[in-house]
PDB file of N, CA and C in Angstrom:
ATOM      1  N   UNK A   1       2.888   2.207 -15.732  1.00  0.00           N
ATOM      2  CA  UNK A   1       1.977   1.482 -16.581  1.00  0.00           C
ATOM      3  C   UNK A   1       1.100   2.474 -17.348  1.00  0.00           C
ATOM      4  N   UNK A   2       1.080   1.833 -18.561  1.00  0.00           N
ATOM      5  CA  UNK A   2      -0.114   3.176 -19.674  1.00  0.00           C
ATOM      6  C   UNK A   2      -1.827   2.915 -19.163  1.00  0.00           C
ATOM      7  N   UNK A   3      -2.082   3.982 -19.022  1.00  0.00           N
ATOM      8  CA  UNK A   3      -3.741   3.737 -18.989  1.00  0.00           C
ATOM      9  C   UNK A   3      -4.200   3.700 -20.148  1.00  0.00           C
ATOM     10  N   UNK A   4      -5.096   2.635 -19.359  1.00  0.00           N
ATOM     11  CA  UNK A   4      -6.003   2.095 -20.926  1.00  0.00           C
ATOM     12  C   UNK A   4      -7.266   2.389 -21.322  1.00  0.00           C
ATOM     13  N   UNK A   5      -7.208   3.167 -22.418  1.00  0.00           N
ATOM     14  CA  UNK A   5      -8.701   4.101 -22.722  1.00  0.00           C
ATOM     15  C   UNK A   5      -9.105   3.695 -23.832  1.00  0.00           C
ATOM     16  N   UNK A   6     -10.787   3.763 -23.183  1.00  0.00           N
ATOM     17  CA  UNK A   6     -11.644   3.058 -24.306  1.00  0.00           C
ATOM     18  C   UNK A   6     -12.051   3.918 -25.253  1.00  0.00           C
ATOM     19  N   UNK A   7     -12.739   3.951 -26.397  1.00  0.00           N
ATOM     20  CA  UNK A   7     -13.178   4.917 -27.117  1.00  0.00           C
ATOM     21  C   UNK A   7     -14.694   4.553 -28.037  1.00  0.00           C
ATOM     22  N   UNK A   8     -15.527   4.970 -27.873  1.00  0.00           N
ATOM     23  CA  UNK A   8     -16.335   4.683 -28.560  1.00  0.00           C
ATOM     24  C   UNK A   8     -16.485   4.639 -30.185  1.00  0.00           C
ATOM     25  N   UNK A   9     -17.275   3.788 -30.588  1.00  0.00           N
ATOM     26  CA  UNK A   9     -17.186   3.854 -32.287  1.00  0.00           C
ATOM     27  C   UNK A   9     -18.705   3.641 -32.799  1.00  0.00           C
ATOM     28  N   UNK A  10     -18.737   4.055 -34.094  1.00  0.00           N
ATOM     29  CA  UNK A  10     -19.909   3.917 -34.319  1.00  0.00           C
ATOM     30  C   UNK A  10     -20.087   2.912 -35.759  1.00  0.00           C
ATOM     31  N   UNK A  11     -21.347   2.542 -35.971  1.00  0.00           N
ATOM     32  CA  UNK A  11     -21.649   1.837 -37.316  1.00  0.00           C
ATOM     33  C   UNK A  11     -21.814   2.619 -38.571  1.00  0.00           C
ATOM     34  N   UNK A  12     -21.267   2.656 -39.520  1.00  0.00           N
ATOM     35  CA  UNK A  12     -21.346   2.674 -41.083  1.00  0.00           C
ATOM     36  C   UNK A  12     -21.265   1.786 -41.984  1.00  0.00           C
ATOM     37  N   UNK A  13     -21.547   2.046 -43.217  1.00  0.00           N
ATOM     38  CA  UNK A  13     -21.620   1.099 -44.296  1.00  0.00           C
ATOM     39  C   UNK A  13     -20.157   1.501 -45.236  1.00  0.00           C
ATOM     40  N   UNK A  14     -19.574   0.810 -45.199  1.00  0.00           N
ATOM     41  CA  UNK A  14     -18.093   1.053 -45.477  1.00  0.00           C
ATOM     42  C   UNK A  14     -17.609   0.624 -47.130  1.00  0.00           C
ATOM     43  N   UNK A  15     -17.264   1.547 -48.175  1.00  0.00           N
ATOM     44  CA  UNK A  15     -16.515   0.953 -48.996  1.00  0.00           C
ATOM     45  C   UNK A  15     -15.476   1.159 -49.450  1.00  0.00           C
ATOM     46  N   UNK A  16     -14.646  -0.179 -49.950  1.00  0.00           N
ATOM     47  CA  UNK A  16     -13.716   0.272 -50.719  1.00  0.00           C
ATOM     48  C   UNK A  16     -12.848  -1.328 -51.530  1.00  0.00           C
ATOM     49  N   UNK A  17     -12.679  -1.173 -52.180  1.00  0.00           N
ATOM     50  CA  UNK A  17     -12.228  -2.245 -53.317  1.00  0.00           C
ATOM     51  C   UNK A  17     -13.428  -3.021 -53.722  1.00  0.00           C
ATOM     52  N   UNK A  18     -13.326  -4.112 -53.335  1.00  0.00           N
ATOM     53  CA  UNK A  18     -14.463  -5.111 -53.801  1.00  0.00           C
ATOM     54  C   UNK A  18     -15.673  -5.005 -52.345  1.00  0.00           C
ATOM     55  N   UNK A  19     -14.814  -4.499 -51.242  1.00  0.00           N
ATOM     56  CA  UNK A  19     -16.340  -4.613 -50.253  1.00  0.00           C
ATOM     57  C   UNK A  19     -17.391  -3.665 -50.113  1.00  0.00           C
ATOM     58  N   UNK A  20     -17.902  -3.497 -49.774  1.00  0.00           N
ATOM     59  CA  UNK A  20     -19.727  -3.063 -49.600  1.00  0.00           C
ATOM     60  C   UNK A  20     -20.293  -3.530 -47.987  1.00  0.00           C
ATOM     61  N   UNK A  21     -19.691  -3.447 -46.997  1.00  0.00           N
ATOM     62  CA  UNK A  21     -20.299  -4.028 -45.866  1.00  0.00           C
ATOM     63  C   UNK A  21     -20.482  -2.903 -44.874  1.00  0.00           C
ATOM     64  N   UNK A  22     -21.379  -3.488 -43.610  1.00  0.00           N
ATOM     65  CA  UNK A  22     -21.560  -2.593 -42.653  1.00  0.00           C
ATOM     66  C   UNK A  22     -20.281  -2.838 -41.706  1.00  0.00           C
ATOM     67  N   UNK A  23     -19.693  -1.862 -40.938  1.00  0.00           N
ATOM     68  CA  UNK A  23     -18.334  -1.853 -40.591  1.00  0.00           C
ATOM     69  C   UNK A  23     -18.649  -0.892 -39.015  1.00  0.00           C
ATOM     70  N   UNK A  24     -17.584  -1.254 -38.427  1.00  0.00           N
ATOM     71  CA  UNK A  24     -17.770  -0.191 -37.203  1.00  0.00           C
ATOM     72  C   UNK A  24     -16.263   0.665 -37.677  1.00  0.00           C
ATOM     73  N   UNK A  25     -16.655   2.028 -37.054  1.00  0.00           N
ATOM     74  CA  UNK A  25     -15.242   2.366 -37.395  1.00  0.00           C
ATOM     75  C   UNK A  25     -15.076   4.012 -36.327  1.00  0.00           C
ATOM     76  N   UNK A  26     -13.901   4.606 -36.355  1.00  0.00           N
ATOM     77  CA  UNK A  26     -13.768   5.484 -35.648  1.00  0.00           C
ATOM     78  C   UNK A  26     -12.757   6.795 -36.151  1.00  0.00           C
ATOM     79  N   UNK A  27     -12.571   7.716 -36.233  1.00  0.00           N
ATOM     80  CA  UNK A  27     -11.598   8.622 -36.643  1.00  0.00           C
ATOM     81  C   UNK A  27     -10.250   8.553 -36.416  1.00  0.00           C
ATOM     82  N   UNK A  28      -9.158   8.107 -36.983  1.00  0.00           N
ATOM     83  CA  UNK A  28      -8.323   7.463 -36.919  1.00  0.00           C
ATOM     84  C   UNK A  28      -7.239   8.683 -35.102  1.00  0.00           C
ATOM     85  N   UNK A  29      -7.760   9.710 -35.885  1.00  0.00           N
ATOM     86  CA  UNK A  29      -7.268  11.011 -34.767  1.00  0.00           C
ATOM     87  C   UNK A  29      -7.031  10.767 -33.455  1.00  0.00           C
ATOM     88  N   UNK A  30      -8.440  10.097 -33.223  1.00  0.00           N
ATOM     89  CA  UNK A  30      -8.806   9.864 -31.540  1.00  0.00           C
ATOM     90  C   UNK A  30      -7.115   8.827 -31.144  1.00  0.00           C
ATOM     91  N   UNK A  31      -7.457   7.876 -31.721  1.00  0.00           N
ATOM     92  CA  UNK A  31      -6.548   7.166 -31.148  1.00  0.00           C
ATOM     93  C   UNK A  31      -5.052   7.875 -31.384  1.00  0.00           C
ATOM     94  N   UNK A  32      -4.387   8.305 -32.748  1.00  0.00           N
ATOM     95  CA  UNK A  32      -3.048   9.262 -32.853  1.00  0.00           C
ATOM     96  C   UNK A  32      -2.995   9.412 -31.622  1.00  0.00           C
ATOM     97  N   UNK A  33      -3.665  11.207 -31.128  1.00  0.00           N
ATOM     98  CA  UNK A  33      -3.649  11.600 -30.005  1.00  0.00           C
ATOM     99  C   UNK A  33      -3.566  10.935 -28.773  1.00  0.00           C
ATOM    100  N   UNK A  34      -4.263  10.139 -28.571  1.00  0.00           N
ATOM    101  CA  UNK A  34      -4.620   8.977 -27.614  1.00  0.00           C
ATOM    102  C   UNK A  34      -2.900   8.376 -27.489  1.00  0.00           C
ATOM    103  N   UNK A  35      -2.646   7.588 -27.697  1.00  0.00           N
ATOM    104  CA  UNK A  35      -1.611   6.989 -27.800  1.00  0.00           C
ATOM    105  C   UNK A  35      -0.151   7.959 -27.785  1.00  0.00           C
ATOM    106  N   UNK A  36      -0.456   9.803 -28.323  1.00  0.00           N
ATOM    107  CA  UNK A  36       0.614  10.197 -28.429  1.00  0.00           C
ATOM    108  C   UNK A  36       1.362  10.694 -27.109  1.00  0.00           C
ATOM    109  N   UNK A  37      -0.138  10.659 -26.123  1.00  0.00           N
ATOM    110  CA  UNK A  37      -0.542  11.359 -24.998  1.00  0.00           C
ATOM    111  C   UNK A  37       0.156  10.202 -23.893  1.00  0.00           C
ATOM    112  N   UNK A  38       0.545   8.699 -24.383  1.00  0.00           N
ATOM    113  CA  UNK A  38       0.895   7.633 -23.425  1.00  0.00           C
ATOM    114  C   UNK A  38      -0.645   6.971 -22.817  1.00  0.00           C
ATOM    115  N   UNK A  39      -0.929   6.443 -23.975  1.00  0.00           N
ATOM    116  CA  UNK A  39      -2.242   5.781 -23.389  1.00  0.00           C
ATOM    117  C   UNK A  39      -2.452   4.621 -24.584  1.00  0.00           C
ATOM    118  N   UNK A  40      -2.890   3.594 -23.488  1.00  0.00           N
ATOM    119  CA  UNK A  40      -3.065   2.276 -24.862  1.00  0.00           C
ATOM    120  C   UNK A  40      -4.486   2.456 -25.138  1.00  0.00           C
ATOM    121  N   UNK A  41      -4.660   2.169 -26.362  1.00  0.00           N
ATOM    122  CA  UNK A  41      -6.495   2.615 -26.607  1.00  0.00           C
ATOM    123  C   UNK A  41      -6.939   1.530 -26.876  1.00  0.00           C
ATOM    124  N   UNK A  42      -8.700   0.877 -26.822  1.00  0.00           N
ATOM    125  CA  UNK A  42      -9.475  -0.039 -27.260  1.00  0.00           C
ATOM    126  C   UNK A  42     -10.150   0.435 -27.532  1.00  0.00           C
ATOM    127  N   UNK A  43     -10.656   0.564 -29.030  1.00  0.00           N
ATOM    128  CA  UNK A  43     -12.193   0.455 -29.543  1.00  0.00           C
ATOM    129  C   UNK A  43     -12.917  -0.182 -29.048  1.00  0.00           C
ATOM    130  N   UNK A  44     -13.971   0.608 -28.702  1.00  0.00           N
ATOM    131  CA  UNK A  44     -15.509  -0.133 -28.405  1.00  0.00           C
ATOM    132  C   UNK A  44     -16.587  -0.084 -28.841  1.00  0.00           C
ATOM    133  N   UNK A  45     -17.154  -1.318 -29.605  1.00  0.00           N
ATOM    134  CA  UNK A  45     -17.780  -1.541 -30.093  1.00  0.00           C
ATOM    135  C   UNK A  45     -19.469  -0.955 -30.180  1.00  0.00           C
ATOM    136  N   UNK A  46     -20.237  -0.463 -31.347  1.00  0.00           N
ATOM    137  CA  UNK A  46     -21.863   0.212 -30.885  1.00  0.00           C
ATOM    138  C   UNK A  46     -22.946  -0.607 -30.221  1.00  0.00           C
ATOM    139  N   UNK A  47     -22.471  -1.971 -30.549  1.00  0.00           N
ATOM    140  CA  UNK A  47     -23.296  -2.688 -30.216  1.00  0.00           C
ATOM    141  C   UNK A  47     -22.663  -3.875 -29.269  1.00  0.00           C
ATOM    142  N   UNK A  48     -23.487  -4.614 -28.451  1.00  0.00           N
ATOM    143  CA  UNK A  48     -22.965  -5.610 -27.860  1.00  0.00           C
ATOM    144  C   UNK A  48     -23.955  -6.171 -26.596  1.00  0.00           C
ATOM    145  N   UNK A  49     -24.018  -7.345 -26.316  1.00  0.00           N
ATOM    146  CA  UNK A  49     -24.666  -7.687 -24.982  1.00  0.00           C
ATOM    147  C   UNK A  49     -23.995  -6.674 -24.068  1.00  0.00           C
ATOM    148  N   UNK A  50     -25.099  -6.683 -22.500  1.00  0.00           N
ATOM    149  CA  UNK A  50     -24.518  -5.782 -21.547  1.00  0.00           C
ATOM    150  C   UNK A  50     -23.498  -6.571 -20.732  1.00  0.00           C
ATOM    151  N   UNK A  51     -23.510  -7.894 -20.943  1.00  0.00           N
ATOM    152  CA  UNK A  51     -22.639  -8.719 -19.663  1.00  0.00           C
ATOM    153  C   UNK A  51     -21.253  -8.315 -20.629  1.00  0.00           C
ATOM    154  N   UNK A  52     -21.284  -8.265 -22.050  1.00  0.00           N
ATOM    155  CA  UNK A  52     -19.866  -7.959 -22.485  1.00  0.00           C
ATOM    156  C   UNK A  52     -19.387  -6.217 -22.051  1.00  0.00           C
ATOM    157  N   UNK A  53     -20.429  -5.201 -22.411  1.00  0.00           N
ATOM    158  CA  UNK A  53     -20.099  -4.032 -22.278  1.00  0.00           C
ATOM    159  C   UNK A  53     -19.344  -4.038 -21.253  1.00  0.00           C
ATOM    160  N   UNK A  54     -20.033  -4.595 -19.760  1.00  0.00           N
ATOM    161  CA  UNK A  54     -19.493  -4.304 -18.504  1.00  0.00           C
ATOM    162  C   UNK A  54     -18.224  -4.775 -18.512  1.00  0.00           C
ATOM    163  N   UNK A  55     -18.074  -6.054 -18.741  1.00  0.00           N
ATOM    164  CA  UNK A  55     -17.273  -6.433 -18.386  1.00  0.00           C
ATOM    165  C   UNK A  55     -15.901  -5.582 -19.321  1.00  0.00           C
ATOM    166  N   UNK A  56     -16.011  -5.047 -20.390  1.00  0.00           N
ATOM    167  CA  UNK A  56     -14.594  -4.131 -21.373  1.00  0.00           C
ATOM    168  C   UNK A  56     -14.472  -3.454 -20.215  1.00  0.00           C
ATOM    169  N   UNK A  57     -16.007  -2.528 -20.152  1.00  0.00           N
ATOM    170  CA  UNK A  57     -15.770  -0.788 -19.502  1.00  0.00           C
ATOM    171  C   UNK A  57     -15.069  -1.412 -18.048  1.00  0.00           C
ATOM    172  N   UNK A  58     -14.836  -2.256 -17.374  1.00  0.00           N
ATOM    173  CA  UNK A  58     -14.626  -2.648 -15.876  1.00  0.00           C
ATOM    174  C   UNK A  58     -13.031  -2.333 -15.707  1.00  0.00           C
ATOM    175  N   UNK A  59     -12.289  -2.854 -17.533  1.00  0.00           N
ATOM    176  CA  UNK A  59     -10.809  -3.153 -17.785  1.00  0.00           C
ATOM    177  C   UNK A  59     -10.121  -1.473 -18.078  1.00  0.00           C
ATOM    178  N   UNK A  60     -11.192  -0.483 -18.130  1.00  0.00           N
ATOM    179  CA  UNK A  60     -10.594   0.607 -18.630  1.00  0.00           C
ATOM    180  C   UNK A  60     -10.392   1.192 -17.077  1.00  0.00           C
ATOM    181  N   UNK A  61      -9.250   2.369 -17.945  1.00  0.00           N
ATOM    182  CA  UNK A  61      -9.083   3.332 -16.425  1.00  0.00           C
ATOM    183  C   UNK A  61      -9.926   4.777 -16.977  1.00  0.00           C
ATOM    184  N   UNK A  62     -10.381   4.953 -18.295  1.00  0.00           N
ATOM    185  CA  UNK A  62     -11.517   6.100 -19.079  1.00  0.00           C
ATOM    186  C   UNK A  62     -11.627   5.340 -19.876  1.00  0.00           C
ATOM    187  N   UNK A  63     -12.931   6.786 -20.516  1.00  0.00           N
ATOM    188  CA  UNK A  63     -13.626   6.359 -21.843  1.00  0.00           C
ATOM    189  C   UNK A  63     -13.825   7.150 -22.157  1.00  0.00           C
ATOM    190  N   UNK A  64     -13.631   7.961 -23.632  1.00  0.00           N
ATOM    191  CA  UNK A  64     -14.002   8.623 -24.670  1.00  0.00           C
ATOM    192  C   UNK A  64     -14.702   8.371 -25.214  1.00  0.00           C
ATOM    193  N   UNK A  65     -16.121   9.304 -25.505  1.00  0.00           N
ATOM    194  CA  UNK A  65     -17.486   9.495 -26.234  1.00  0.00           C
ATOM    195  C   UNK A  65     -17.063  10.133 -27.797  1.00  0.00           C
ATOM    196  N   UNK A  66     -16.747   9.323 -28.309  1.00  0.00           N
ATOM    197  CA  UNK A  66     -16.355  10.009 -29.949  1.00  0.00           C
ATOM    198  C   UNK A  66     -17.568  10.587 -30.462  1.00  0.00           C
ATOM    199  N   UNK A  67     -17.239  11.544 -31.327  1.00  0.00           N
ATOM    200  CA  UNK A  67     -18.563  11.729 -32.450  1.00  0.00           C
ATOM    201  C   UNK A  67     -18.788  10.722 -33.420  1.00  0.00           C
ATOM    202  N   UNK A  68     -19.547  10.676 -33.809  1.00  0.00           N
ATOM    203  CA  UNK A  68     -19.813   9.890 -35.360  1.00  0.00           C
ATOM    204  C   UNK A  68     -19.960  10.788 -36.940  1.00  0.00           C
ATOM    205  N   UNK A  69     -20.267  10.501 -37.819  1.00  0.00           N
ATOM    206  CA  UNK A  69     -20.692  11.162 -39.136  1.00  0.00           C
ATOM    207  C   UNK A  69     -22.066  11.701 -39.280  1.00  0.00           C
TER     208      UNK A  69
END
């Protein structure tokens, strides 16, 4: 079975075509690697209640602290 690793992401203001919004997003790299390595990845979100945090981080087997911009 693949372990499933979380990865942190952070908030920016994102554009491109017609949008202009605030966006979460992450370096596309992390995950490449991640996945090339035999690992299923989930983004995780910057923000969130704690009863949700716990309950993602509970489903992982790690977690990766990404950088941001």
């Amino acid at each position: 079975m693949r372990p499933v690793i979380g990865i942190s992401s952070y908030g920016e203001q994102a554009r491109w075509g017609a949008w202009d919004v605030p966006a979460v997003v992450l370096h596309r790299a992390y995950v490449d690697k991640l996945e090339r390595a035999g690992a299923a990845v989930v983004m995780l979100p910057p923000v969130g209640d704690a009863d949700s945090v716990e309950a993602a981080v509970a489903r992982l087997d790690a977690v990766v602290i990404a950088g941001g911009a």
